[in-house]
Protein backbone atom coordinates (compact mmCIF):
# COMPACT_ATOMS: atom_id res chain seq x y z
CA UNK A 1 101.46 113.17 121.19
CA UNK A 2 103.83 110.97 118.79
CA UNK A 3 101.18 109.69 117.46
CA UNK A 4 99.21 112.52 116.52
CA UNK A 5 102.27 114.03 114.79
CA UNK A 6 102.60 110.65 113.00
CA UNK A 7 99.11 110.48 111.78
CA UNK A 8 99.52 114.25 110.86
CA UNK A 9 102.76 113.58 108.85
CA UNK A 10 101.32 110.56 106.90
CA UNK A 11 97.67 112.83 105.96
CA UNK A 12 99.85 115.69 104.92
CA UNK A 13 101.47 112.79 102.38
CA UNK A 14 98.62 110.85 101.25
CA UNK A 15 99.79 109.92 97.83
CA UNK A 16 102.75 108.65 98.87
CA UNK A 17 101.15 106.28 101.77
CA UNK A 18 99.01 105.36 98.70
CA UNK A 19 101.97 104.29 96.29
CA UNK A 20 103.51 102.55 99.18
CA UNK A 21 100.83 100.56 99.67
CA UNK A 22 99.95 99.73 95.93
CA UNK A 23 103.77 98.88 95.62
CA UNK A 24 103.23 96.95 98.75
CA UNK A 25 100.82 94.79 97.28
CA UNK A 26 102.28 94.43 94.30
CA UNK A 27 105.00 92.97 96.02
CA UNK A 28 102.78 90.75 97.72
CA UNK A 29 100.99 89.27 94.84
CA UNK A 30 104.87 89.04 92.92
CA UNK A 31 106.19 86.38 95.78
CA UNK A 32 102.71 84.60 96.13
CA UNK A 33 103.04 84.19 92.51
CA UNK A 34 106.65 83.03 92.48
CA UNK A 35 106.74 81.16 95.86
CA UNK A 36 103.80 80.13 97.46
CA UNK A 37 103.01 76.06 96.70
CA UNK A 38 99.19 76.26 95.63
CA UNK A 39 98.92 72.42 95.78
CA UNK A 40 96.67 72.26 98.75
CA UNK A 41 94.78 75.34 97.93
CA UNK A 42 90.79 74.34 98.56
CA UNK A 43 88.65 76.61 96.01
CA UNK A 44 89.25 77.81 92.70
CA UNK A 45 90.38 81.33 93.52
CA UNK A 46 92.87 80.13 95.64
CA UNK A 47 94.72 78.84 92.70
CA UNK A 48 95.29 82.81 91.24
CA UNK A 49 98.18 84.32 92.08
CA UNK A 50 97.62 87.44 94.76
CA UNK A 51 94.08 85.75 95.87
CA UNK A 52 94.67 86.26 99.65
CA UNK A 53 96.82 89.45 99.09
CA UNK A 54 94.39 90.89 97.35
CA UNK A 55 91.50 89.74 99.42
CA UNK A 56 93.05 90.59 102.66
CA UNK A 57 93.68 94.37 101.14
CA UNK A 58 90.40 94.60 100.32
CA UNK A 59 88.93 93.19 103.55
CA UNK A 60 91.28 95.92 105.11
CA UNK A 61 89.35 99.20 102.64
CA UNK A 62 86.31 97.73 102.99
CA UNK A 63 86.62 97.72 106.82
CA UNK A 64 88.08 101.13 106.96
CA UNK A 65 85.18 102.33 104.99
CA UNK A 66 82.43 100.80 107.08
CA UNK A 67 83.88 101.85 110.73
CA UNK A 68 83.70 105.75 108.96
């Protein structure tokens, strides 16, 4: 039943599970940016900052949106 109530709770605040997750990625693409050695990277995209953030939170929507 937690788990209802937790799914519940988190509909009832949508735009702020949305924010969190934009700042989320943000965040994401900020230390790939700053951190992440791109010497070994094997395609051109790989070289952007946020590629795999940005591809893996994509992947994620697109997957959500299919299974619906």
């Amino acid at each position: 039943m937690k788990q209802v109530q937790f799914i519940e709770f988190l509909r009832n605040r949508l735009k702020m599970v949305v924010r969190i997750s934009c700042a989320l990625l943000a965040l994401l693409i900020l230390i790939d940016a700053l951190w992440v050695d791109k010497e070994h990277a094997h395609t051109r995209p790989e070289h952007l900052p946020g590629f795999w953030s940005v591809f893996g939170f994509l992947a994620c929507v697109l997957i959500v949106l299919l299974s619906k």
